[in-house]
C-alpha atoms as a PDB file:
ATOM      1  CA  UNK A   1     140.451  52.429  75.856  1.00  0.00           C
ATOM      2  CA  UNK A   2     139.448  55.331  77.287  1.00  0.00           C
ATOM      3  CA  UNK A   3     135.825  56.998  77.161  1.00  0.00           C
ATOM      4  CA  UNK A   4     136.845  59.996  75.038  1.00  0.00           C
ATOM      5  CA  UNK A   5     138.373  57.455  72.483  1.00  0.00           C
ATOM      6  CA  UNK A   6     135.056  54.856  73.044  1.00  0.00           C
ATOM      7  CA  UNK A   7     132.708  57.933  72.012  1.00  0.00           C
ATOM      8  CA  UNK A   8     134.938  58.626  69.613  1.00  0.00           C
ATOM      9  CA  UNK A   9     134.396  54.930  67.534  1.00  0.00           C
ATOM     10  CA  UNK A  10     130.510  54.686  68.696  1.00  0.00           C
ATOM     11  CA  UNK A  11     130.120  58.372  67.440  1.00  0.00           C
ATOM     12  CA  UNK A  12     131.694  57.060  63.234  1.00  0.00           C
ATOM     13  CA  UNK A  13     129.419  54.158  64.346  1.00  0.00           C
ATOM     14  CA  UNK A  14     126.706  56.050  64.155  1.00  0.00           C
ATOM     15  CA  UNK A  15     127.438  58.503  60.810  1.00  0.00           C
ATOM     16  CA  UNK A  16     127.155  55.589  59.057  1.00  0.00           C
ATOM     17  CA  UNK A  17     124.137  53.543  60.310  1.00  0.00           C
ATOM     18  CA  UNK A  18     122.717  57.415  60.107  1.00  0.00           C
ATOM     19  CA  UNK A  19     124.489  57.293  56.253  1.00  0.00           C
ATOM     20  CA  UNK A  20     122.809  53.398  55.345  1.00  0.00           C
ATOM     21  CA  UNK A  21     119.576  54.274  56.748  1.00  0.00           C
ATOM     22  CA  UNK A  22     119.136  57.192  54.924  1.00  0.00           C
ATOM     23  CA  UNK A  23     120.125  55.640  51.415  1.00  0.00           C
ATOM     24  CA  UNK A  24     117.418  52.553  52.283  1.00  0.00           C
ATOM     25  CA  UNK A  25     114.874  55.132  52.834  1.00  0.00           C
ATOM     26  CA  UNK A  26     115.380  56.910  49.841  1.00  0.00           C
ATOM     27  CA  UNK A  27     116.426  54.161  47.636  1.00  0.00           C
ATOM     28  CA  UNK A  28     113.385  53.118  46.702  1.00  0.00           C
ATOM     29  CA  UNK A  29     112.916  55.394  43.464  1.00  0.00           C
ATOM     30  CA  UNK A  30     114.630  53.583  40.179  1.00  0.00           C
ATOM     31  CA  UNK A  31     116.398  56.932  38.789  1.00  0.00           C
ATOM     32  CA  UNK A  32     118.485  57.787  41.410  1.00  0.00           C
ATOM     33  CA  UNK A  33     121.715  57.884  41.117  1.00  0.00           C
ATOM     34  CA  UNK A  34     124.952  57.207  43.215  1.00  0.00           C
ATOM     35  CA  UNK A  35     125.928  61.139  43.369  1.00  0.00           C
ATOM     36  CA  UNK A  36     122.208  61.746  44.742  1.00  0.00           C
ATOM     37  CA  UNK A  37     123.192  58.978  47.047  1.00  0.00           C
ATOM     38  CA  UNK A  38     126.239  59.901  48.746  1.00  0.00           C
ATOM     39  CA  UNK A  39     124.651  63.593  48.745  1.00  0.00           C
ATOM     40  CA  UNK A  40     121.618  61.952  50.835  1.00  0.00           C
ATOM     41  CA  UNK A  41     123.644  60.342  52.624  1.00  0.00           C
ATOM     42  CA  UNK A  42     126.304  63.034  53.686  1.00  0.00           C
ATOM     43  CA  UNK A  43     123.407  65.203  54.570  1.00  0.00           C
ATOM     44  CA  UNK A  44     121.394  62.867  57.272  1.00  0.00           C
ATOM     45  CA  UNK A  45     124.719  61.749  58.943  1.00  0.00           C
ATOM     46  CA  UNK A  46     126.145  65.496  59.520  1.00  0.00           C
ATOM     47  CA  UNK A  47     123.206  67.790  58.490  1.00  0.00           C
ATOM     48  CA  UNK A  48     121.618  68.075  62.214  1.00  0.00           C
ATOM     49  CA  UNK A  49     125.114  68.595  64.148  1.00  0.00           C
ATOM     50  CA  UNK A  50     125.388  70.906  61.602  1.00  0.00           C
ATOM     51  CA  UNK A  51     122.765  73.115  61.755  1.00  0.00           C
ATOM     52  CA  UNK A  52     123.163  72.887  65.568  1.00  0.00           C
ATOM     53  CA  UNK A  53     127.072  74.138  65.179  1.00  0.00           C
ATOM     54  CA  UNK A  54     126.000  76.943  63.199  1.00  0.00           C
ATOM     55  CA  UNK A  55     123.445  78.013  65.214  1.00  0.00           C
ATOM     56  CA  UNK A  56     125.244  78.236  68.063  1.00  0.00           C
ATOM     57  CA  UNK A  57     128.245  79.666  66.553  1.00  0.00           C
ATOM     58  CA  UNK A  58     130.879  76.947  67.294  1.00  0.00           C
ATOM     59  CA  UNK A  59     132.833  75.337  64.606  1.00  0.00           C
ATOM     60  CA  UNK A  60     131.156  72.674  63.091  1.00  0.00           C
ATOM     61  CA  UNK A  61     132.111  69.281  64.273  1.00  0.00           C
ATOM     62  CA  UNK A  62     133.147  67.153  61.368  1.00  0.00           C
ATOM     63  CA  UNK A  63     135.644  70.412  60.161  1.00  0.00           C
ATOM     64  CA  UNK A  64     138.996  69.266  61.651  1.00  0.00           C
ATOM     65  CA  UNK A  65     139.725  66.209  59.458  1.00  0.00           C
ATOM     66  CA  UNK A  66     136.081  65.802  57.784  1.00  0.00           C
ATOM     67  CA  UNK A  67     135.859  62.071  59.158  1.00  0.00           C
ATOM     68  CA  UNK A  68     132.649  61.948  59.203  1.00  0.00           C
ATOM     69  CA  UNK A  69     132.078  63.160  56.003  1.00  0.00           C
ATOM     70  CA  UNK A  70     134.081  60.769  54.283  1.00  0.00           C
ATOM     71  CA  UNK A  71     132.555  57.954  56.385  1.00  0.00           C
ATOM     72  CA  UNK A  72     129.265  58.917  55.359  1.00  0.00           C
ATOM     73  CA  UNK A  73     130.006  59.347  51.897  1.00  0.00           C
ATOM     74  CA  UNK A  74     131.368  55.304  51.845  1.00  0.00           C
ATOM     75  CA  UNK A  75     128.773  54.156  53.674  1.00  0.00           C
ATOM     76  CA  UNK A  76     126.546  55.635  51.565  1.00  0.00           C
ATOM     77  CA  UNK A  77     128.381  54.215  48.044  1.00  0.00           C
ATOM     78  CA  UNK A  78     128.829  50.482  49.656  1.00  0.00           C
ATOM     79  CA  UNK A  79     124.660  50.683  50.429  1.00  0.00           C
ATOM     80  CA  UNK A  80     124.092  51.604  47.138  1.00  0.00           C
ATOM     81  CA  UNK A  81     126.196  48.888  45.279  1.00  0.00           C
ATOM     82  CA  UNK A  82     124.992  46.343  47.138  1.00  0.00           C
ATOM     83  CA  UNK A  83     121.467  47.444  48.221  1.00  0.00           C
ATOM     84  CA  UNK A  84     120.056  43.568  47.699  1.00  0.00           C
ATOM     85  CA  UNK A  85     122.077  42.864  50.699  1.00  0.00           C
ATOM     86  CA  UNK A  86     120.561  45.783  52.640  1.00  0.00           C
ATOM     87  CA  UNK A  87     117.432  44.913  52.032  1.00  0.00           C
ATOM     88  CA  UNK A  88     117.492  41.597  53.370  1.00  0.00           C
ATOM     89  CA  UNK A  89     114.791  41.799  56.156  1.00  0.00           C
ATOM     90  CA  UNK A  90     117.541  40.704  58.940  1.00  0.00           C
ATOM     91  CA  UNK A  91     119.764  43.060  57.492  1.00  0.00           C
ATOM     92  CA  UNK A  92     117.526  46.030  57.395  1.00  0.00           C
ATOM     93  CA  UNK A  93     116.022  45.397  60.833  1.00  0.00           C
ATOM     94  CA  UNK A  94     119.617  45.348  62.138  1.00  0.00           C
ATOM     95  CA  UNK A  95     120.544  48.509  60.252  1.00  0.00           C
ATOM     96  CA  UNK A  96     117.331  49.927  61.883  1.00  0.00           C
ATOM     97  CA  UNK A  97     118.620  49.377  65.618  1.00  0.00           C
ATOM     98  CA  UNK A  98     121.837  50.641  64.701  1.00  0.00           C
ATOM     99  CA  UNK A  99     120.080  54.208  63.231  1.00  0.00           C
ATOM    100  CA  UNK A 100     118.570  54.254  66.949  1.00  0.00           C
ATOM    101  CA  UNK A 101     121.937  53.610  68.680  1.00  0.00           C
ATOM    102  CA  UNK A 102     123.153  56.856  66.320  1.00  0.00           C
ATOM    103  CA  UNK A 103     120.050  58.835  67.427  1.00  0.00           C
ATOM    104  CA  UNK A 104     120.624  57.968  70.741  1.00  0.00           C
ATOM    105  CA  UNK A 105     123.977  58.900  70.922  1.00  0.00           C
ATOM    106  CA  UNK A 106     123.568  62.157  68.743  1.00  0.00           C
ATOM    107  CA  UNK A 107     120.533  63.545  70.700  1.00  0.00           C
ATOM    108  CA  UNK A 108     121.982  63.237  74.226  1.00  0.00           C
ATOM    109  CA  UNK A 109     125.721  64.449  72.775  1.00  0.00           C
ATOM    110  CA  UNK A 110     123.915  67.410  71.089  1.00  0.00           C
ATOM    111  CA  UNK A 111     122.356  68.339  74.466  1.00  0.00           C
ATOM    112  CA  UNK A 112     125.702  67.860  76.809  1.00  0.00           C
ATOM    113  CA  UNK A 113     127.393  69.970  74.142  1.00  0.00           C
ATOM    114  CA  UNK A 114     124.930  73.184  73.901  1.00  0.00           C
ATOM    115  CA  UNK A 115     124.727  72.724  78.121  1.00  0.00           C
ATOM    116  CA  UNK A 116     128.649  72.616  78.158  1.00  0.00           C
ATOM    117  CA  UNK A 117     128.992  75.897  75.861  1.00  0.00           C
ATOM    118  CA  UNK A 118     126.723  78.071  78.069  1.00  0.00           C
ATOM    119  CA  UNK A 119     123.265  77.822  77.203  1.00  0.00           C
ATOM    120  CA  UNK A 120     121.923  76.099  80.094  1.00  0.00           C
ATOM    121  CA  UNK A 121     118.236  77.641  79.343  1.00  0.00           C
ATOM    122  CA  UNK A 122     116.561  73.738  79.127  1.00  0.00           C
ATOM    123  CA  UNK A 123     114.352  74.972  76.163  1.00  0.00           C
ATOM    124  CA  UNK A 124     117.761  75.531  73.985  1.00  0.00           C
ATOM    125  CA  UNK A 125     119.580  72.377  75.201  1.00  0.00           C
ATOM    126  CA  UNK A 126     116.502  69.975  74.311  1.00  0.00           C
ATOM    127  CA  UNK A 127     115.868  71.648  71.122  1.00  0.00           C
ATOM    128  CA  UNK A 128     119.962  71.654  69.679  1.00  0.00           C
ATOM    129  CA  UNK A 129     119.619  67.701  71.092  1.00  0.00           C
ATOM    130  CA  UNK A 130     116.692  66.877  69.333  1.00  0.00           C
ATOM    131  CA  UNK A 131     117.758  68.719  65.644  1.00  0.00           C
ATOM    132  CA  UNK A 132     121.246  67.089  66.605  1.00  0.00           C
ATOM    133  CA  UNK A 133     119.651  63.604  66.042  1.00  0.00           C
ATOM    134  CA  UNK A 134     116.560  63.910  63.542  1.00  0.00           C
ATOM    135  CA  UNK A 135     117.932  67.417  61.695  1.00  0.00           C
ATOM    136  CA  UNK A 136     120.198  65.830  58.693  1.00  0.00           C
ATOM    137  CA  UNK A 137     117.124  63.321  58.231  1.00  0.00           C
ATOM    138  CA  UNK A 138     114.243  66.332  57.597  1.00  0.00           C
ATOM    139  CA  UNK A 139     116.594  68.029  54.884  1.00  0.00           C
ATOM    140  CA  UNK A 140     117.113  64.471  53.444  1.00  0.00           C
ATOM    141  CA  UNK A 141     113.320  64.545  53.506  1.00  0.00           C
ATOM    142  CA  UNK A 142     112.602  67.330  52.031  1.00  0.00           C
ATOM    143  CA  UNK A 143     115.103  67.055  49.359  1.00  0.00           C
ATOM    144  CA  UNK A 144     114.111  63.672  47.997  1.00  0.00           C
ATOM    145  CA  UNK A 145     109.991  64.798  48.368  1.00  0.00           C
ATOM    146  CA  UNK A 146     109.243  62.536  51.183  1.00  0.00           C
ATOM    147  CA  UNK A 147     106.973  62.626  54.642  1.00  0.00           C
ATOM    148  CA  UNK A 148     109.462  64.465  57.139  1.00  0.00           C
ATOM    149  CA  UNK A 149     109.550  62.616  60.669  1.00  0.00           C
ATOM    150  CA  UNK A 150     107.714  65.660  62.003  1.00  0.00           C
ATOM    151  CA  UNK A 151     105.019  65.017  60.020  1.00  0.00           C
ATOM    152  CA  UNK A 152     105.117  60.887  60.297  1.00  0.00           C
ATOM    153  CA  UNK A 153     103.245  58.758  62.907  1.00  0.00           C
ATOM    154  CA  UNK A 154     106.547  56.913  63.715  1.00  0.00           C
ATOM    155  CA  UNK A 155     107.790  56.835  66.953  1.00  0.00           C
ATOM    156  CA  UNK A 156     110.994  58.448  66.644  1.00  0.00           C
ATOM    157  CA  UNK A 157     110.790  61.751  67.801  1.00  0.00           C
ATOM    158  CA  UNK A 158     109.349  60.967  71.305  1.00  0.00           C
ATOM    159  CA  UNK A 159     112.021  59.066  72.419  1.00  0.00           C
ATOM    160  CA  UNK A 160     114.500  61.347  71.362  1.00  0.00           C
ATOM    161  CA  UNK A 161     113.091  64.505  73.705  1.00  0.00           C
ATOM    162  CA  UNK A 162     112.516  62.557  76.206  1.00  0.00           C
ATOM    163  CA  UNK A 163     116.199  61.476  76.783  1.00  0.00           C
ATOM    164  CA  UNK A 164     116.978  65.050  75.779  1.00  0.00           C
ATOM    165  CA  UNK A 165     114.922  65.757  78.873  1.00  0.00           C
ATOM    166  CA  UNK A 166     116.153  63.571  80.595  1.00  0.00           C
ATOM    167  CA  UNK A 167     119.535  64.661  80.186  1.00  0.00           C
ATOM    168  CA  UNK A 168     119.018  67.904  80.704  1.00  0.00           C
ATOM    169  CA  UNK A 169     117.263  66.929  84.566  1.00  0.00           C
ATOM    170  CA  UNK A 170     120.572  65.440  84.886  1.00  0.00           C
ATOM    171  CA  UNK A 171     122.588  68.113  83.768  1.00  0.00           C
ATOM    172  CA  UNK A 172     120.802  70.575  86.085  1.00  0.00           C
ATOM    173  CA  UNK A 173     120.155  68.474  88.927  1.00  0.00           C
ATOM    174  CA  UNK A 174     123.474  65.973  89.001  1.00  0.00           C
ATOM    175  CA  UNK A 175     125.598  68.335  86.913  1.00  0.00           C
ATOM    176  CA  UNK A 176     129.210  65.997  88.604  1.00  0.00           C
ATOM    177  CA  UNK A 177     127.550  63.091  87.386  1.00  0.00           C
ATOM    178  CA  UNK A 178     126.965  63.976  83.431  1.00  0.00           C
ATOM    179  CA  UNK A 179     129.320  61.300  82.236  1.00  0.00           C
ATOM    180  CA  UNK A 180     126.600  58.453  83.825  1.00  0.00           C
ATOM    181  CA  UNK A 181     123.870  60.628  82.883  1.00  0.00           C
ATOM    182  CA  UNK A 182     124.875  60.134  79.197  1.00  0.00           C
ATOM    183  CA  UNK A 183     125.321  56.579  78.966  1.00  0.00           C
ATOM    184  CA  UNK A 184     121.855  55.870  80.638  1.00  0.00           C
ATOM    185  CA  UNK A 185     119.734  58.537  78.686  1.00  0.00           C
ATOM    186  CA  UNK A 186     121.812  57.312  75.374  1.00  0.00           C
ATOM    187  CA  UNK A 187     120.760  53.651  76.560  1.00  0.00           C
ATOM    188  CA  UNK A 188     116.955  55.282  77.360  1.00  0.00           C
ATOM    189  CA  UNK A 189     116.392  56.287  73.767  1.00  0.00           C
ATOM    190  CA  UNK A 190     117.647  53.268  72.563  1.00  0.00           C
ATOM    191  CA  UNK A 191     115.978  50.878  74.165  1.00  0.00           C
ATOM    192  CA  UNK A 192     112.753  52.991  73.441  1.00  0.00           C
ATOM    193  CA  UNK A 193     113.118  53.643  69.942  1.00  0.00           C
ATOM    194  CA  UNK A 194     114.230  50.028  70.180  1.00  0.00           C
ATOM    195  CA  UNK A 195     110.819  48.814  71.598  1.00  0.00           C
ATOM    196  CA  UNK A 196     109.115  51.195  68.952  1.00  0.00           C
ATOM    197  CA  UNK A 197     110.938  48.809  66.123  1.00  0.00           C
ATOM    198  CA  UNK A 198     110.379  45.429  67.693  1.00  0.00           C
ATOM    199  CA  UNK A 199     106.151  45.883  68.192  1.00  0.00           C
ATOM    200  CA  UNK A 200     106.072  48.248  65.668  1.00  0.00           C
ATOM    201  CA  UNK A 201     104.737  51.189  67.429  1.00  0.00           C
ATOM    202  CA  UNK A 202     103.575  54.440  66.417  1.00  0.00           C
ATOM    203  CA  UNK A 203     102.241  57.619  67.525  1.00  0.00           C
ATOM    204  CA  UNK A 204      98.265  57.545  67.229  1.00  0.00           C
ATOM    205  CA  UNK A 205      97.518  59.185  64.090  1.00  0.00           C
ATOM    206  CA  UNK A 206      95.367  62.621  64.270  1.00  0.00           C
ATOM    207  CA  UNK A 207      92.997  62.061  61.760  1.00  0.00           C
ATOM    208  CA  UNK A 208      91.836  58.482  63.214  1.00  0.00           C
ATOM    209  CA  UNK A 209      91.659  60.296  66.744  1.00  0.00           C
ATOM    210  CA  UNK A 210      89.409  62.822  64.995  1.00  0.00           C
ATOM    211  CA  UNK A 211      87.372  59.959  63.400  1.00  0.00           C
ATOM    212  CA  UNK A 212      86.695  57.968  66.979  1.00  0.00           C
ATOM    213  CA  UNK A 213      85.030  61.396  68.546  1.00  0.00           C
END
């Protein structure tokens, strides 16, 4: 297999641990039904490569055959006829490391792709990388009424810029070695984001800095 068709499978991989985490974090609310679901759903696992396609003015990734679409949309259905399962603590802690293997991977792909099309301006690159991973999960935010990661104390965001940034020192610095660059700043935010989950860390929250002055 080679590493076109490997990030190929890890990148459907992803849509759907992006598609079953966003249905558990939604899925809390009684009334909602399977449509609202699989719309949820869709949205986190394509809405940030999206929005970075359109922005840039490329065709938007999932267009050709809509794979990831109809990935998400499954994923999304199976979580949400069987959400006992997924709530099994195991279960949801696994489906947890899995959403930071798809942030990972989305983040440092969104940055190689906006560096690869031109805009080699860091600023741009880190930004498309970082709405690449965490952009479908703010509109699934703001649609179901909930705390938006930009407004949450969970660590999620800071280990996503920092691989971006540290893809983008790569990019700029190592530009021939890109392809090694993105398995170790993939493996970076992981492992991160992956610490963050296992000790349970967060960002300090402004208010309680406010209250120790």
């Amino acid at each position: 297999m080679d590493f076109q068709t490997l990030n190929f499978w890890l990148g459907n991989l992803a849509t759907i641990a992006f598609a079953i985490t966003a249905v558990l974090a939604v899925n809390e609310k009684d009334d909602i039904d399977i449509f609202a679901v699989v719309v949820l759903g869709g949205i986190t696992a394509v809405g940030g490569g999206t929005l970075r396609d359109l922005m840039i003015g490329e065709p938007v990734f999932w267009l050709p055959d809509a794979t990831e679409i109809r990935l998400a949309v499954l994923a999304s259905a199976c979580v949400f006829i069987a959400k006992p399962l997924f709530r099994i603590n195991k279960v949801y802690l696994l489906m947890l490391y899995l959403d930071a293997f798809g942030a990972a991977l989305f983040a440092v792909q969104g940055t190689l792709k906006v560096w690869e099309f031109g805009y080699t301006v860091p600023i741009l690159p880190l930004i498309f990388g970082v709405m690449s991973a965490i952009g479908g999960g703010v509109i699934r935010d703001v649609i179901a009424e909930r705390k938006t990661l930009l407004m949450s104390s969970e660590l999620y965001i800071i280990p996503v810029l920092l691989g971006c940034v540290s893809m983008v020192a790569v990019l700029k610095s190592f530009p021939e070695h890109a392809l090694i660059g993105e398995v170790l700043c993939s493996a970076q935010i992981f492992l991160f984001r992956a610490c963050a989950i296992h000790w349970n860390l967060s960002v300090p929250n402004f208010l309680v800095l406010r209250s120790k002055k």
